[in-house]
C-alpha atoms as a PDB file:
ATOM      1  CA  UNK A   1     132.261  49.838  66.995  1.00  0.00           C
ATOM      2  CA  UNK A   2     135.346  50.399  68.779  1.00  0.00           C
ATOM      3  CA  UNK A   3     136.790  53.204  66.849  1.00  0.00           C
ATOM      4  CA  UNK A   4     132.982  55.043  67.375  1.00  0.00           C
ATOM      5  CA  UNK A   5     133.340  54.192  70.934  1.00  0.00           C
ATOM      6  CA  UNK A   6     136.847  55.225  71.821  1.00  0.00           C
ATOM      7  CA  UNK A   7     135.923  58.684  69.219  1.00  0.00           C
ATOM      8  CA  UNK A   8     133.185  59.304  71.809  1.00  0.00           C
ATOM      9  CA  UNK A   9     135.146  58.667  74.877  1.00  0.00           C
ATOM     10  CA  UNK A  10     133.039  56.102  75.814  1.00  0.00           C
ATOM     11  CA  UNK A  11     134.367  53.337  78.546  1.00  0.00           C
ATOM     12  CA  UNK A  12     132.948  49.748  77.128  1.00  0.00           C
ATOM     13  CA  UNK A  13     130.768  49.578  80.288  1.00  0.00           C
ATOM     14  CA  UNK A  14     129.360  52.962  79.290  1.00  0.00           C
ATOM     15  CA  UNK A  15     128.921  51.631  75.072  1.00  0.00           C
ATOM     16  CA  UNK A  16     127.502  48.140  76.311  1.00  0.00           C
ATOM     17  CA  UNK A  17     124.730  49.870  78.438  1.00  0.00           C
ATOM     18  CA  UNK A  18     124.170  51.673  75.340  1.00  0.00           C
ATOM     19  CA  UNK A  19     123.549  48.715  73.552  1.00  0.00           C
ATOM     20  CA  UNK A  20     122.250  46.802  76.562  1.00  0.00           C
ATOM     21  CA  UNK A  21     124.525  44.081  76.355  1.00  0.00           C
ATOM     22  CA  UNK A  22     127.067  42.548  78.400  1.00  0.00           C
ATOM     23  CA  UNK A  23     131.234  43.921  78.831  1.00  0.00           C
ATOM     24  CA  UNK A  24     132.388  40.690  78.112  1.00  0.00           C
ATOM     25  CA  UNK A  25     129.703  40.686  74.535  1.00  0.00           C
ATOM     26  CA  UNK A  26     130.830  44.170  73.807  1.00  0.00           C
ATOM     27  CA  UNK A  27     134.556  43.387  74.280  1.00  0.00           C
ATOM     28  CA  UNK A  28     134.226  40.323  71.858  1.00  0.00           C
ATOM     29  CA  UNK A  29     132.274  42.195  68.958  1.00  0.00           C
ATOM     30  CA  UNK A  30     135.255  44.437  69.117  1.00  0.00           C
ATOM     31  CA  UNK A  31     137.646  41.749  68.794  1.00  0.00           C
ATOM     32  CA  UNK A  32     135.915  40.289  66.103  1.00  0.00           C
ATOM     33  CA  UNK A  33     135.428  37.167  68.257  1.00  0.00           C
ATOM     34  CA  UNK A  34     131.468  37.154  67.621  1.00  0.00           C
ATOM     35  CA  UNK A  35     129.084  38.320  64.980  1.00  0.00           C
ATOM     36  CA  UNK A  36     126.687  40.931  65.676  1.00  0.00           C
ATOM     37  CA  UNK A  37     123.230  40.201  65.534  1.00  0.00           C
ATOM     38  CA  UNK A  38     120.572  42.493  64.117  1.00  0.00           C
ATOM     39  CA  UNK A  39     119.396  43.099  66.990  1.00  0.00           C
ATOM     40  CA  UNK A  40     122.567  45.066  68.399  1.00  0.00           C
ATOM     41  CA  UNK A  41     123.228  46.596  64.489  1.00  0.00           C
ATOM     42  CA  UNK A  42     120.378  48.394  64.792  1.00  0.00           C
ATOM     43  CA  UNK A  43     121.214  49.628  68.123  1.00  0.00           C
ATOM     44  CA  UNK A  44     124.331  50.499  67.332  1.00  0.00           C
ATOM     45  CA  UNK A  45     122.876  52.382  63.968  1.00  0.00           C
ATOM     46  CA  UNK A  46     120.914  54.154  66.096  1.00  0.00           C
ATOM     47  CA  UNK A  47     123.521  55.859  68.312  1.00  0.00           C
ATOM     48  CA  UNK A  48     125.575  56.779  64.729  1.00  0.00           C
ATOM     49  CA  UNK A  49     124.541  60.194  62.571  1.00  0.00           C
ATOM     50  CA  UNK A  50     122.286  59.262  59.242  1.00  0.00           C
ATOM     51  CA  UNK A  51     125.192  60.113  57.079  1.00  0.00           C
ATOM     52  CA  UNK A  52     127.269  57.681  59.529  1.00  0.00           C
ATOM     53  CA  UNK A  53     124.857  54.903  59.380  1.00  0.00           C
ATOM     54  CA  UNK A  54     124.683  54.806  55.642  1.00  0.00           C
ATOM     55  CA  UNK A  55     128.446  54.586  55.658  1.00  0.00           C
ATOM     56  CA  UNK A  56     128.297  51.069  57.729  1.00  0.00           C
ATOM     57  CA  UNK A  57     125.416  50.062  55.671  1.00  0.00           C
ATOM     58  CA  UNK A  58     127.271  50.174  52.648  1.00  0.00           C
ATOM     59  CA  UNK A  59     130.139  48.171  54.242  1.00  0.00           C
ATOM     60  CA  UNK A  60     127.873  45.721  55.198  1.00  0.00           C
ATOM     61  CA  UNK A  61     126.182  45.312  51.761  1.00  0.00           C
ATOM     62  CA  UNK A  62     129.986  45.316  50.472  1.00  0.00           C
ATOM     63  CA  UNK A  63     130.992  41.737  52.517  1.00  0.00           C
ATOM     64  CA  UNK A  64     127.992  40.249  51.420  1.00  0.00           C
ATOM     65  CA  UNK A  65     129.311  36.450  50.611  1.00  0.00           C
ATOM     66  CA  UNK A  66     132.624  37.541  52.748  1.00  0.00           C
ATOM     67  CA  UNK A  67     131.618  35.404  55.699  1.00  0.00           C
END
């Protein structure tokens, strides 16, 4: 999420509107500090290009049992 932010030049007020969630909630999915719920995935998908999103989807199917 960050790297697609910072690629788009995006402050994390501007992404978090985006997603319609908080600074501080953006700033810890970044950090890896909380999970993501599906909720926010599938906003997030939904700002990404189809060839992008299947990229994340993958690595999501990939850590499966990594958690």
């Amino acid at each position: 999420m960050k790297t697609y932010r910072r690629e788009n030049a995006l402050t994390q007020e501007a992404f978090a509107e985006k997603l319609d969630i908080s600074v501080r909630y953006c700033s810890s999915l970044e950090n890896g500090k909380n999970g993501i719920s599906l909720n926010i995935l599938y906003s997030f998908l939904r700002l990404l290009p189809e060839e992008e999103r299947m990229d994340v989807l993958y690595v999501i199917a990939d850590m499966k049992g990594d958690y």
